[in-house]
C-alpha atoms as a PDB file:
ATOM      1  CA  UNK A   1      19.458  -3.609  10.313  1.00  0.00           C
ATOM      2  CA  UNK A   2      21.343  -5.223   7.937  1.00  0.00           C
ATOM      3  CA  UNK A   3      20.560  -4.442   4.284  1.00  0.00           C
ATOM      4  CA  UNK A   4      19.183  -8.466   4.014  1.00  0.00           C
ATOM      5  CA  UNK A   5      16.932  -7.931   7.411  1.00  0.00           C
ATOM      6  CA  UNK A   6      16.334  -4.840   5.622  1.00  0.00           C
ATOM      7  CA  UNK A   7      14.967  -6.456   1.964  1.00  0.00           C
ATOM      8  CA  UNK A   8      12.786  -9.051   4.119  1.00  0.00           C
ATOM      9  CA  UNK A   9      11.416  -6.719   6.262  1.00  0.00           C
ATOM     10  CA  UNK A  10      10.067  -4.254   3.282  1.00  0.00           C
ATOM     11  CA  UNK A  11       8.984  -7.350   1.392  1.00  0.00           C
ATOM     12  CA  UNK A  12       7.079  -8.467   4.125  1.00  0.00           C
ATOM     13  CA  UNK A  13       5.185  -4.896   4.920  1.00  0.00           C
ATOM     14  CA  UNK A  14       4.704  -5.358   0.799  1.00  0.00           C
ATOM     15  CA  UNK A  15       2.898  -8.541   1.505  1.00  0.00           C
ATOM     16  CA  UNK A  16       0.474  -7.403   4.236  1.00  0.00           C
ATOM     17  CA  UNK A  17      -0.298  -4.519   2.170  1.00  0.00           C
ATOM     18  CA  UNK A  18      -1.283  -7.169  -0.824  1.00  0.00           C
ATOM     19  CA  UNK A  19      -3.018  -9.656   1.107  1.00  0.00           C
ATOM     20  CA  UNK A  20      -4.785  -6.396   3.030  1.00  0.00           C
ATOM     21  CA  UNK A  21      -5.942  -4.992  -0.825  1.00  0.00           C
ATOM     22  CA  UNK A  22      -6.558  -8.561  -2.020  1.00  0.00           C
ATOM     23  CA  UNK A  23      -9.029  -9.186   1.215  1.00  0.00           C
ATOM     24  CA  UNK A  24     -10.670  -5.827   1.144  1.00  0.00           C
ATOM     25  CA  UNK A  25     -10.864  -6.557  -2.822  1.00  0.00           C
ATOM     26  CA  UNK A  26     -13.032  -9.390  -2.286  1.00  0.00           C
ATOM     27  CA  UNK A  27     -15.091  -8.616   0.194  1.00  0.00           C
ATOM     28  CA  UNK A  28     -16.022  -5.261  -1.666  1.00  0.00           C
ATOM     29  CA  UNK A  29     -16.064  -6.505  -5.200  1.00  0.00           C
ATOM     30  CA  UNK A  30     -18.943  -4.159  -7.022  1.00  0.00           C
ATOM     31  CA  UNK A  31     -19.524  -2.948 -10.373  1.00  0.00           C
ATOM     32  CA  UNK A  32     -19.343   0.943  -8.442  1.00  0.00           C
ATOM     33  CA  UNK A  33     -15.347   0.076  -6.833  1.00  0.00           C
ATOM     34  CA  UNK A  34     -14.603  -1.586  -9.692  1.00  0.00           C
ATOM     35  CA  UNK A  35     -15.247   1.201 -11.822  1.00  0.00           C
ATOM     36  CA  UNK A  36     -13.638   3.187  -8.892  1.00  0.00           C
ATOM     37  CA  UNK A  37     -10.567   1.527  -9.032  1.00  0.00           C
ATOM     38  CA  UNK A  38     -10.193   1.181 -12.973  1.00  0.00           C
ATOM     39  CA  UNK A  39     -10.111   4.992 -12.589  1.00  0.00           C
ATOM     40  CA  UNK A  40      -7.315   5.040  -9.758  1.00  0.00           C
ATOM     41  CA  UNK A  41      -5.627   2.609 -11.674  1.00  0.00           C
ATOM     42  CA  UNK A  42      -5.178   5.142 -14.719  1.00  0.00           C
ATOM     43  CA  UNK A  43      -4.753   8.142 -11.968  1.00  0.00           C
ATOM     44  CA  UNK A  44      -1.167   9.444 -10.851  1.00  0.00           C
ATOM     45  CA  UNK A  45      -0.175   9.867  -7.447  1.00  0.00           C
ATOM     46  CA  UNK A  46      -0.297  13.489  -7.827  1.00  0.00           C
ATOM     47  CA  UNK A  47      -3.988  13.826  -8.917  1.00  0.00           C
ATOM     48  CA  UNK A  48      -5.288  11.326  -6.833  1.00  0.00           C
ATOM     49  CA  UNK A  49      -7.846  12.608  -3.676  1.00  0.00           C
ATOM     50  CA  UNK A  50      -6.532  13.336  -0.341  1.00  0.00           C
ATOM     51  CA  UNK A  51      -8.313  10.413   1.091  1.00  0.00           C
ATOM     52  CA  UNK A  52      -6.486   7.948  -1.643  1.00  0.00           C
ATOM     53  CA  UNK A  53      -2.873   9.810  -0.952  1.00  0.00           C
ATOM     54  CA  UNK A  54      -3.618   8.857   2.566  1.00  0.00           C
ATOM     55  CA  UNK A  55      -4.245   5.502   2.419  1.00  0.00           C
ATOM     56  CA  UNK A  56      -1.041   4.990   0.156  1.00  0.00           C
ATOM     57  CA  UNK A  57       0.978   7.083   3.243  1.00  0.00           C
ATOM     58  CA  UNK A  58      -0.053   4.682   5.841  1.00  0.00           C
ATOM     59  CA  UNK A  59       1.604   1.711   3.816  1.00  0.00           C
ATOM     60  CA  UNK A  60       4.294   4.226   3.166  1.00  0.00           C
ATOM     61  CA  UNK A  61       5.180   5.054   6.543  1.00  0.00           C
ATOM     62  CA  UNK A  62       5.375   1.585   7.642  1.00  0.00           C
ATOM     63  CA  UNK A  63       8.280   0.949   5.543  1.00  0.00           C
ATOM     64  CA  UNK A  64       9.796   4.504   6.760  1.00  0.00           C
ATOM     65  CA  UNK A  65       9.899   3.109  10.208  1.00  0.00           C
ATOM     66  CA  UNK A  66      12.059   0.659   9.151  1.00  0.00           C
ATOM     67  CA  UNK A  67      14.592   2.581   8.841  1.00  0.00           C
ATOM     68  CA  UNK A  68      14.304   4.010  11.920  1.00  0.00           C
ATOM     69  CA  UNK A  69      15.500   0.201  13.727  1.00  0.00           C
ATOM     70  CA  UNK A  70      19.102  -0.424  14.631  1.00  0.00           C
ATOM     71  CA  UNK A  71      21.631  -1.052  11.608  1.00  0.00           C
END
C-alpha cells in the first residue's frame, strides 16, 4: 500500500472510530458517563482499567492490519 493509500486508509479507521464515540456519546449522554468520561479524560493509558485498554486495542488493531495489506 502506498504510503497515500496508506494516510487515507488510517484516516478513515480514525473516522469510524469518531463517528462510533460520537454515536455511542449521544445515545448514552448521562450525568454518571459524563462524570465517567471527565475522569478517563484526565486518566493515562497506563492507569486506565483493563476493560478501557481494551476498547482502545480494538481501534488499535484495526489500523495494525493495515499494515499487514500489500505495499
Amino acid at each position: 500500500m502506498k504510503n497515500d493509500n496508506l494516510l487515507e486508509a488510517i484516516a478513515k479507521i480514525e473516522h469510524e472510530q469518531w463517528s462510533h464515540w460520537v454515536k455511542y456519546m449521544l445515545d448514552n449522554l448521562t450525568p454518571e458517563n459524563i462524570e465517567r468520561w471527565k475522569r478517563q479524560i484526565q486518566t493515562e493509558y497506563e492507569n486506565l482499567t483493563e476493560k478501557e485498554k481494551e476498547s482502545d486495542r480494538e481501534w488499535a488493531r484495526k489500523v495494525i492490519g493495515l499494515f499487514g495489506k500489500e505495499r
